[in-house]
PDB file of N, CA and C in Angstrom:
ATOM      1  N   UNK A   1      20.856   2.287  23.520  1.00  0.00           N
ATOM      2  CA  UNK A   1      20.419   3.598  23.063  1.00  0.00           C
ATOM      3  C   UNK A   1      20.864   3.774  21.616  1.00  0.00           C
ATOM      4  N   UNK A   2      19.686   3.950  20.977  1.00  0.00           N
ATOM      5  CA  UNK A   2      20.281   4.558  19.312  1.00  0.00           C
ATOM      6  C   UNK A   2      19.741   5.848  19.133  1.00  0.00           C
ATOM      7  N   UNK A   3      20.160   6.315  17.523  1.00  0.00           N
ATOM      8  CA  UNK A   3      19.922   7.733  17.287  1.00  0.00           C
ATOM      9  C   UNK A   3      19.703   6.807  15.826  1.00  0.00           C
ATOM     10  N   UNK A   4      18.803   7.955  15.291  1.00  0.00           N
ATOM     11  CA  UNK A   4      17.504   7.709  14.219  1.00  0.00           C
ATOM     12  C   UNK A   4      17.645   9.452  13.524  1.00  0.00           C
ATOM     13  N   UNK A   5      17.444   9.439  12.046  1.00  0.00           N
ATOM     14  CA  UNK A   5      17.445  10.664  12.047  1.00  0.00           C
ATOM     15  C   UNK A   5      16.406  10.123  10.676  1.00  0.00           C
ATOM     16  N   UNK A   6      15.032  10.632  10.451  1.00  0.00           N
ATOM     17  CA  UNK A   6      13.639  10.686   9.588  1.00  0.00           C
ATOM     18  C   UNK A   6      14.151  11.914   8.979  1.00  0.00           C
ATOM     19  N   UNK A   7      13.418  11.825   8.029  1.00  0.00           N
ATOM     20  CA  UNK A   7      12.896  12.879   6.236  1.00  0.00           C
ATOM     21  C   UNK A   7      11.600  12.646   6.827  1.00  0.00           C
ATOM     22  N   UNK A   8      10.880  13.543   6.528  1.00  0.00           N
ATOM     23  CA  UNK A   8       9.399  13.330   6.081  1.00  0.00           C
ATOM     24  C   UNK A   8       8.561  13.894   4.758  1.00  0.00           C
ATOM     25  N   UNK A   9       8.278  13.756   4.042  1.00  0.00           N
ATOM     26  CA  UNK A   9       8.286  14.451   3.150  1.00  0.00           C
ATOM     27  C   UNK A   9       6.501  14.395   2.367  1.00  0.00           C
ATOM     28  N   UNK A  10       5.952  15.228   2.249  1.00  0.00           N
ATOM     29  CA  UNK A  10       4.691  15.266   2.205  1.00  0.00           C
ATOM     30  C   UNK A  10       3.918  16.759   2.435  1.00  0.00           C
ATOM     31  N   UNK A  11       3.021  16.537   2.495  1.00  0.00           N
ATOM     32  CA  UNK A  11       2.089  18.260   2.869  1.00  0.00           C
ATOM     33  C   UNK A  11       2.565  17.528   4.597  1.00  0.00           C
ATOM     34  N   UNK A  12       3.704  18.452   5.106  1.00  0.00           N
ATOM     35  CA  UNK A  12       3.968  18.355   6.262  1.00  0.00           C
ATOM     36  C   UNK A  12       4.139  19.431   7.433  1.00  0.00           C
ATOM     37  N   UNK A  13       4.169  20.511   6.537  1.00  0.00           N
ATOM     38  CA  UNK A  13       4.605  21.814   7.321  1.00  0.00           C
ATOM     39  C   UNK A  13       3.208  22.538   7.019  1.00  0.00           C
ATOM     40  N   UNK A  14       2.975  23.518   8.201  1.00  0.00           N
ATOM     41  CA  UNK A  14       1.816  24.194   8.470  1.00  0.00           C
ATOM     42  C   UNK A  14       0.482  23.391   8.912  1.00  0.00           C
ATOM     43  N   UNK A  15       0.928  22.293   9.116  1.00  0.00           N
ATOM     44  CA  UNK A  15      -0.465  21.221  10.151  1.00  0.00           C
ATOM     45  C   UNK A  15      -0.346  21.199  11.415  1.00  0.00           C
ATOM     46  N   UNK A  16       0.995  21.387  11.766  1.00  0.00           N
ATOM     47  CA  UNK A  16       1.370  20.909  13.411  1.00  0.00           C
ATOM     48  C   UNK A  16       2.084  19.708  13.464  1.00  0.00           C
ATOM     49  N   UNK A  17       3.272  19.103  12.353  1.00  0.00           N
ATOM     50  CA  UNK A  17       3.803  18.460  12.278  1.00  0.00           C
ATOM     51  C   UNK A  17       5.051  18.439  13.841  1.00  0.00           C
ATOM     52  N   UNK A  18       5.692  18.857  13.565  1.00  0.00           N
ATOM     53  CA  UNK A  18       6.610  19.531  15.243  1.00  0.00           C
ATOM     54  C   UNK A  18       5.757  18.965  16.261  1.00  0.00           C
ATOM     55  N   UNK A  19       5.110  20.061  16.382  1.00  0.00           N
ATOM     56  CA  UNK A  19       4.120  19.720  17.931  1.00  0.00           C
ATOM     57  C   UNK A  19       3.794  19.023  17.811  1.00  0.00           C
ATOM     58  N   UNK A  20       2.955  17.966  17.121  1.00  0.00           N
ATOM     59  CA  UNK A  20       2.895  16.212  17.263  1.00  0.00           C
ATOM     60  C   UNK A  20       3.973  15.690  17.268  1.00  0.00           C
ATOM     61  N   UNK A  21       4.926  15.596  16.597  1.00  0.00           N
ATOM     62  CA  UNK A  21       6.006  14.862  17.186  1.00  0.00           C
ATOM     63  C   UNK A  21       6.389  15.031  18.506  1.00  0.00           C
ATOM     64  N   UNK A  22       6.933  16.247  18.788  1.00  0.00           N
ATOM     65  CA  UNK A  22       7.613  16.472  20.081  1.00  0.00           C
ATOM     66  C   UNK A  22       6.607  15.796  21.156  1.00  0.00           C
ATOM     67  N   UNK A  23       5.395  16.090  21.285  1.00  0.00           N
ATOM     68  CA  UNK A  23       4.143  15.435  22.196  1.00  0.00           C
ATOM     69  C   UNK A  23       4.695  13.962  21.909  1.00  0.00           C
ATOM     70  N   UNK A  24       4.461  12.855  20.832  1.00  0.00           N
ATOM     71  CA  UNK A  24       4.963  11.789  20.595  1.00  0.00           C
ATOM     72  C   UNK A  24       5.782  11.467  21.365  1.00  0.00           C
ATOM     73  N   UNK A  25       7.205  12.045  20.867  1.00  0.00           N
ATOM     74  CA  UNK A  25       8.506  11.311  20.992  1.00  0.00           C
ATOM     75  C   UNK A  25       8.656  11.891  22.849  1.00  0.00           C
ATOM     76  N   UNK A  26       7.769  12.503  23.606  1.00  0.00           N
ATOM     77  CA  UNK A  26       7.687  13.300  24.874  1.00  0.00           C
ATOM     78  C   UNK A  26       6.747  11.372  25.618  1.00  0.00           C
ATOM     79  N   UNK A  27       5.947  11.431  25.065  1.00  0.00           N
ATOM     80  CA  UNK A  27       5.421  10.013  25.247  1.00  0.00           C
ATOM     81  C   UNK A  27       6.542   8.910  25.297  1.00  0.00           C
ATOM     82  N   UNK A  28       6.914   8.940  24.505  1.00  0.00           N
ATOM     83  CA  UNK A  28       7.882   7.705  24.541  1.00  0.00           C
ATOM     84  C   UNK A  28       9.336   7.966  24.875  1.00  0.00           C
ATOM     85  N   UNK A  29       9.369   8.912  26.087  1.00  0.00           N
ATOM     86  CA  UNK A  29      10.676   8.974  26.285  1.00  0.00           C
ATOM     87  C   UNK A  29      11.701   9.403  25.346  1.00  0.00           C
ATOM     88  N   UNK A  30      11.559  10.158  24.392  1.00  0.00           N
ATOM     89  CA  UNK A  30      12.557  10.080  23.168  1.00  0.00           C
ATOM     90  C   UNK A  30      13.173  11.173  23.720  1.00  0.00           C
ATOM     91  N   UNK A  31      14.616  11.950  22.877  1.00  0.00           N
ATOM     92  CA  UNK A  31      15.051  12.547  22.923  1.00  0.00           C
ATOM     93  C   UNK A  31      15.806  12.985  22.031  1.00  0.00           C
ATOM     94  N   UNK A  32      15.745  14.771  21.510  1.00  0.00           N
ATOM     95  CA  UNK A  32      16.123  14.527  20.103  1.00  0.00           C
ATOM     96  C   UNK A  32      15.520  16.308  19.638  1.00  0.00           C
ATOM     97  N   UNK A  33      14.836  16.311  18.502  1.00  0.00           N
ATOM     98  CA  UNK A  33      14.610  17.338  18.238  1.00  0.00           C
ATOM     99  C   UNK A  33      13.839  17.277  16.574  1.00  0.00           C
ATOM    100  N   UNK A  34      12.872  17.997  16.294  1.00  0.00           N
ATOM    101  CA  UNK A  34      12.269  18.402  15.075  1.00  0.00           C
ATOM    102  C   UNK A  34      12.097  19.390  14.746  1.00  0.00           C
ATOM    103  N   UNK A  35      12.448  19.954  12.993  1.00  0.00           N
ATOM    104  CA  UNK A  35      12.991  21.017  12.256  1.00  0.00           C
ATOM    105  C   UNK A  35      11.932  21.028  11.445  1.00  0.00           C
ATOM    106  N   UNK A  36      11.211  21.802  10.915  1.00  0.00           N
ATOM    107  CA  UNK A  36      11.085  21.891   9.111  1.00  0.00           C
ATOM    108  C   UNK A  36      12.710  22.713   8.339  1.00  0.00           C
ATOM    109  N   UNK A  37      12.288  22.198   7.006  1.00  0.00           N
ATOM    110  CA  UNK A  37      13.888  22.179   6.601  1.00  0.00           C
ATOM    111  C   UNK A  37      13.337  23.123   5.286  1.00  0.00           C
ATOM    112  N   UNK A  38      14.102  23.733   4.418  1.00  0.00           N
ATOM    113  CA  UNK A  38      13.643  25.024   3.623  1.00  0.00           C
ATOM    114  C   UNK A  38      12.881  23.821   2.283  1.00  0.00           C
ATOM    115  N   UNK A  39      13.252  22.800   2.218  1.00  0.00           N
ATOM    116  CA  UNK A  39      12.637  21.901   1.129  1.00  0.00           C
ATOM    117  C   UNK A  39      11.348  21.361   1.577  1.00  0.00           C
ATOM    118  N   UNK A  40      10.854  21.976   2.191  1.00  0.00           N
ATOM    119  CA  UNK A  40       9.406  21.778   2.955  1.00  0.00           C
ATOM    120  C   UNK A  40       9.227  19.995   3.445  1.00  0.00           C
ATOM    121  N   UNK A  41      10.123  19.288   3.783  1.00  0.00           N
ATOM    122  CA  UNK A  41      10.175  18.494   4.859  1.00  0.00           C
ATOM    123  C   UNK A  41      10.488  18.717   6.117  1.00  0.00           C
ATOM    124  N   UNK A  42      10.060  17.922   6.598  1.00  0.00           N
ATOM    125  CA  UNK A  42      10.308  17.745   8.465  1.00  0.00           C
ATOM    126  C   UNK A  42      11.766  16.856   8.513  1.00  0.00           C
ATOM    127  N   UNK A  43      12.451  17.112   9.218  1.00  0.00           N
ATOM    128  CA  UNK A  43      13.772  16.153   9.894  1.00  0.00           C
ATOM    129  C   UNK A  43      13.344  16.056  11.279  1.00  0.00           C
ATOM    130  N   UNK A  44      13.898  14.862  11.727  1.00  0.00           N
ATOM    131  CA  UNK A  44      13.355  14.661  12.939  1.00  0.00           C
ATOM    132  C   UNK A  44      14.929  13.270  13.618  1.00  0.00           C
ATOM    133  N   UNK A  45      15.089  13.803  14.561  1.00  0.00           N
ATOM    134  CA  UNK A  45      16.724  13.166  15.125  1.00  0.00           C
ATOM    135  C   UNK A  45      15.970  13.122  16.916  1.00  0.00           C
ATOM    136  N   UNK A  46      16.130  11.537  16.797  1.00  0.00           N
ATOM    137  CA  UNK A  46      15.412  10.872  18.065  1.00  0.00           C
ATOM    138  C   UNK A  46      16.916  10.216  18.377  1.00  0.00           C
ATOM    139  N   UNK A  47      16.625  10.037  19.725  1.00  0.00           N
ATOM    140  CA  UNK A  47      17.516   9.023  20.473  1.00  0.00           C
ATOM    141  C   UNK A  47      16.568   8.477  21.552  1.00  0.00           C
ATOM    142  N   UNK A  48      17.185   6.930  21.605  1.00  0.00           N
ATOM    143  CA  UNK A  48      16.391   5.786  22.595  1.00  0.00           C
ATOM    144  C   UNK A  48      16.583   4.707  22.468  1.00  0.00           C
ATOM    145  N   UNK A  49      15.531   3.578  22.764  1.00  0.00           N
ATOM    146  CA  UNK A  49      15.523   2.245  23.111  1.00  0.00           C
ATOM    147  C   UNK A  49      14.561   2.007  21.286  1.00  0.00           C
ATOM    148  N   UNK A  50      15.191   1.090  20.701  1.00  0.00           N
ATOM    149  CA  UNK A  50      14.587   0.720  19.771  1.00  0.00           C
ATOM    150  C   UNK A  50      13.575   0.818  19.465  1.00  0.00           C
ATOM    151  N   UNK A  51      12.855  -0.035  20.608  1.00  0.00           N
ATOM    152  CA  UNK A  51      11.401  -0.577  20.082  1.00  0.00           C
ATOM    153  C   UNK A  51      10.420   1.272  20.387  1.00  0.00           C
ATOM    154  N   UNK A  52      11.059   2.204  20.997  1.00  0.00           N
ATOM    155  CA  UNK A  52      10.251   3.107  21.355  1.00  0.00           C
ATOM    156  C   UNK A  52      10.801   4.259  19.563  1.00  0.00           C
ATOM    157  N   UNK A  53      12.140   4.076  19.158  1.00  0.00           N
ATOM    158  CA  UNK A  53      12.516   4.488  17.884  1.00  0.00           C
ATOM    159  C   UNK A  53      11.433   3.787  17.002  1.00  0.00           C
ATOM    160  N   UNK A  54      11.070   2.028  16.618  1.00  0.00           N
ATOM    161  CA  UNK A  54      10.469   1.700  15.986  1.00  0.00           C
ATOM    162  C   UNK A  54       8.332   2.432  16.091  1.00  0.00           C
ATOM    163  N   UNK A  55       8.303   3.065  17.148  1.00  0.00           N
ATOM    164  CA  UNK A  55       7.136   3.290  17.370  1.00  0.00           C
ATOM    165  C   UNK A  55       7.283   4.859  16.473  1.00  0.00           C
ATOM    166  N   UNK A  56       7.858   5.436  16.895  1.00  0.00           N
ATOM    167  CA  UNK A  56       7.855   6.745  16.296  1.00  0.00           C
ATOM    168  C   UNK A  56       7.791   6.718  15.079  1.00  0.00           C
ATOM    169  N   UNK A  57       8.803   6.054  14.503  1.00  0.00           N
ATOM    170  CA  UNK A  57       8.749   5.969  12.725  1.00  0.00           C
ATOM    171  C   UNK A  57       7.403   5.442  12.339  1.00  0.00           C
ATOM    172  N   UNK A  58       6.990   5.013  12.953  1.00  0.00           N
ATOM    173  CA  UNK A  58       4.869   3.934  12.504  1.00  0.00           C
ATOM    174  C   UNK A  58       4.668   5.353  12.150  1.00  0.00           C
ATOM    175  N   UNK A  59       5.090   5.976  14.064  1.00  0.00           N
ATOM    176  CA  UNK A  59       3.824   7.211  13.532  1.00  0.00           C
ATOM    177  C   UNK A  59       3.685   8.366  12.593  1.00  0.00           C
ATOM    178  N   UNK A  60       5.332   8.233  12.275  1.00  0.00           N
ATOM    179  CA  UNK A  60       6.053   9.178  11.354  1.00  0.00           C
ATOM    180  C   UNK A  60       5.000   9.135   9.848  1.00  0.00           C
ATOM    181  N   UNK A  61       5.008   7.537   9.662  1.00  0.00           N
ATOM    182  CA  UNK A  61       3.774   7.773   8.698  1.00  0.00           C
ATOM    183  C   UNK A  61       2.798   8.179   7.778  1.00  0.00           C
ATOM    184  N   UNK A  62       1.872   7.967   9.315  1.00  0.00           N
ATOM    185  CA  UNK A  62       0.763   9.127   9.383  1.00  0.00           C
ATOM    186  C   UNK A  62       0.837  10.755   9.596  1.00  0.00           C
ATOM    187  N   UNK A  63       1.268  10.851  10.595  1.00  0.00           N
ATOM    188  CA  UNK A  63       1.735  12.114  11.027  1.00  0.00           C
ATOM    189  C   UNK A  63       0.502  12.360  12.045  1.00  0.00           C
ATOM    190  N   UNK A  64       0.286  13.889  12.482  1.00  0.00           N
ATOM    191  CA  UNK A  64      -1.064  14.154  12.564  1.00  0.00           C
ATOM    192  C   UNK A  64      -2.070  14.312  11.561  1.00  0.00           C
ATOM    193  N   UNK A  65      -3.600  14.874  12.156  1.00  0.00           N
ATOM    194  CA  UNK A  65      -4.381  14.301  11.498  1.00  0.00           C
ATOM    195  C   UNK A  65      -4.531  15.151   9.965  1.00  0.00           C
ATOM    196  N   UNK A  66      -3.541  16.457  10.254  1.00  0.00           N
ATOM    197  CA  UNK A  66      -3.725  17.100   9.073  1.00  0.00           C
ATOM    198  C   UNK A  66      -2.430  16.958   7.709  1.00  0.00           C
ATOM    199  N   UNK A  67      -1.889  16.138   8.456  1.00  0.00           N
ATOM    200  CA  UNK A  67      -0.472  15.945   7.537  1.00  0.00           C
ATOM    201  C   UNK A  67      -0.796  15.231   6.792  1.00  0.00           C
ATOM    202  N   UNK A  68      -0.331  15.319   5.424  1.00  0.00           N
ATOM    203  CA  UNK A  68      -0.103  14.058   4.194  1.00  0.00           C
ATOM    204  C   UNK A  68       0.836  13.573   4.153  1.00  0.00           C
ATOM    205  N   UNK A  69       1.502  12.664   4.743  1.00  0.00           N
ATOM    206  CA  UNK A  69       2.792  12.019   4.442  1.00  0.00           C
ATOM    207  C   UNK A  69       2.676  11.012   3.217  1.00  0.00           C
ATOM    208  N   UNK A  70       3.704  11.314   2.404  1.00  0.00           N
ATOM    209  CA  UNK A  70       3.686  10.622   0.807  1.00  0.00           C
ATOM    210  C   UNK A  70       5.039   9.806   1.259  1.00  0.00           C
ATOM    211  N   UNK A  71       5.923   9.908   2.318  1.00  0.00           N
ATOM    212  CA  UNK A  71       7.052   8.861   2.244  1.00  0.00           C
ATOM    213  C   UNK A  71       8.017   9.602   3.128  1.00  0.00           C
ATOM    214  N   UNK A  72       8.551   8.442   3.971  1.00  0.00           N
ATOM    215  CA  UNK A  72       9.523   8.264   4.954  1.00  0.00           C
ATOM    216  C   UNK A  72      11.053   8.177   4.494  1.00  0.00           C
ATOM    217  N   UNK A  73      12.322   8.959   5.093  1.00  0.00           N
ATOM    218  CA  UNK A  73      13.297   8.194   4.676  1.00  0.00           C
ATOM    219  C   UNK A  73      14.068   8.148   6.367  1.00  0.00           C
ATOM    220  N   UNK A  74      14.762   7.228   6.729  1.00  0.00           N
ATOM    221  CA  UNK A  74      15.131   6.492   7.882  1.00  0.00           C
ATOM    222  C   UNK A  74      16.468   6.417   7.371  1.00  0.00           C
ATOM    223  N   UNK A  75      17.204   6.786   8.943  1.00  0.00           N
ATOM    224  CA  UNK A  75      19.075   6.974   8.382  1.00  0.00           C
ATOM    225  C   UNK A  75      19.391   6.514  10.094  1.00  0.00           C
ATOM    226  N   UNK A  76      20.059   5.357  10.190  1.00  0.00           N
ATOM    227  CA  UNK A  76      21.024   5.360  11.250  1.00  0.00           C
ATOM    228  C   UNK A  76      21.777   5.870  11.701  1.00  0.00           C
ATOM    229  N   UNK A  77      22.141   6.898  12.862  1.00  0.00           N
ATOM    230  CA  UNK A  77      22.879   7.820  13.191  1.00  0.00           C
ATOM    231  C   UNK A  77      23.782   7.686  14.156  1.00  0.00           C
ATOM    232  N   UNK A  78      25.362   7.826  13.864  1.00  0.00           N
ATOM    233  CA  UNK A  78      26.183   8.071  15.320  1.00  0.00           C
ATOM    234  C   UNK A  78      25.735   8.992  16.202  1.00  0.00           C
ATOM    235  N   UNK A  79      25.159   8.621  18.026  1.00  0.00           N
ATOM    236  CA  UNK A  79      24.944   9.695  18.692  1.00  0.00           C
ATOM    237  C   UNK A  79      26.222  10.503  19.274  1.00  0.00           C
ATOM    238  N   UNK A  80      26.636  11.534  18.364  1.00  0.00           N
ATOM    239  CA  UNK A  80      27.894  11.782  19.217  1.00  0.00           C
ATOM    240  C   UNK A  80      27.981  13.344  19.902  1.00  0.00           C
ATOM    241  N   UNK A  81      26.787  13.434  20.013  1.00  0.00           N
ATOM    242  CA  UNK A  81      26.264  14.404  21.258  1.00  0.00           C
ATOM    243  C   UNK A  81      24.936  13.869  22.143  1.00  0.00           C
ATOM    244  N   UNK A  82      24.602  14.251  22.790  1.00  0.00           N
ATOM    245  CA  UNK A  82      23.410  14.019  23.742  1.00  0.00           C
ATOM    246  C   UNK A  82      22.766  15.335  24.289  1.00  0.00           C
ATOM    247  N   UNK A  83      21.305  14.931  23.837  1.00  0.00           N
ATOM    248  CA  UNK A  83      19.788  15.614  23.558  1.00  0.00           C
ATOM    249  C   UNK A  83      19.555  15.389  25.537  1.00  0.00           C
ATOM    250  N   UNK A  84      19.343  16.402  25.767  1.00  0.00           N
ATOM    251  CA  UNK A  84      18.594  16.241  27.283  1.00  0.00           C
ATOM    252  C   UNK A  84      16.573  16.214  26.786  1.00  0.00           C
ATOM    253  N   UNK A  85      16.731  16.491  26.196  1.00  0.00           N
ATOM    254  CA  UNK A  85      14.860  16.314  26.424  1.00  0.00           C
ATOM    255  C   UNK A  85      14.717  16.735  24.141  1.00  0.00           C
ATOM    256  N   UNK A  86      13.432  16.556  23.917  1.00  0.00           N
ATOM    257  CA  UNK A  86      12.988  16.782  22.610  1.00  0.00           C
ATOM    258  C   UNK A  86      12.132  18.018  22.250  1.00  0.00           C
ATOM    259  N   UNK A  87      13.170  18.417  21.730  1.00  0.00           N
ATOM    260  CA  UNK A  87      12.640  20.175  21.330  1.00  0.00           C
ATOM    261  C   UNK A  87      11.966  20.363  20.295  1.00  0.00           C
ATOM    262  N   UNK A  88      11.517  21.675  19.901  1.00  0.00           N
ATOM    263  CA  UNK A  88      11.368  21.999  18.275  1.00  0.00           C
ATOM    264  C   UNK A  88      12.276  22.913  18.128  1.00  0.00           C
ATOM    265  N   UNK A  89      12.735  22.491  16.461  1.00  0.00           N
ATOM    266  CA  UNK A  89      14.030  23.733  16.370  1.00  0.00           C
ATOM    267  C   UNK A  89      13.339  24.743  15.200  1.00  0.00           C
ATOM    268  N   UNK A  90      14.442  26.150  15.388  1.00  0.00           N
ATOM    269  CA  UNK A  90      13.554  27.189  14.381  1.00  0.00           C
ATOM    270  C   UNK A  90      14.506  27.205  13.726  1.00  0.00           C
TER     271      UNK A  90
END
């Protein structure tokens, strides 16, 4: 089990950035949670099995279909709490 914590940074907020993720990372078992942050990126703090972490970040990407993602940043994280399921935070 690892913890993953994404930037997203792009026309990301006001498309439905959140709710695609959470649906996503709800798909792949993740667990964790996604924010918009006052610098108009998304943060996004997953926990899981690698290869299902490596899927999320693909999709991190793209985003949905209305997001512009201009660039990813990816940070290895100590999990030193535990996420029961993947929320959106306000």
């Amino acid at each position: 089990m690892s913890r993953i914590k994404i930037t997203v940074y792009g026309r990301v907020q006001g498309v439905g950035f959140r709710y695609h993720t959470r649906r996503k990372a709800q798909v792949l078992n993740l667990t964790g949670y996604v924010m918009n942050k006052p610098d108009h990126t998304v943060e996004i703090v997953a926990d899981g099995p690698d290869e299902q972490l490596k899927e999320l970040i693909e999709w991190t990407k793209t985003g949905p279909e209305r997001a512009s993602v201009s660039r990813i940043e990816v940070e290895d994280c100590l999990p030193i709490n535990r996420f029961d399921e993947f929320v959106v935070e306000y």
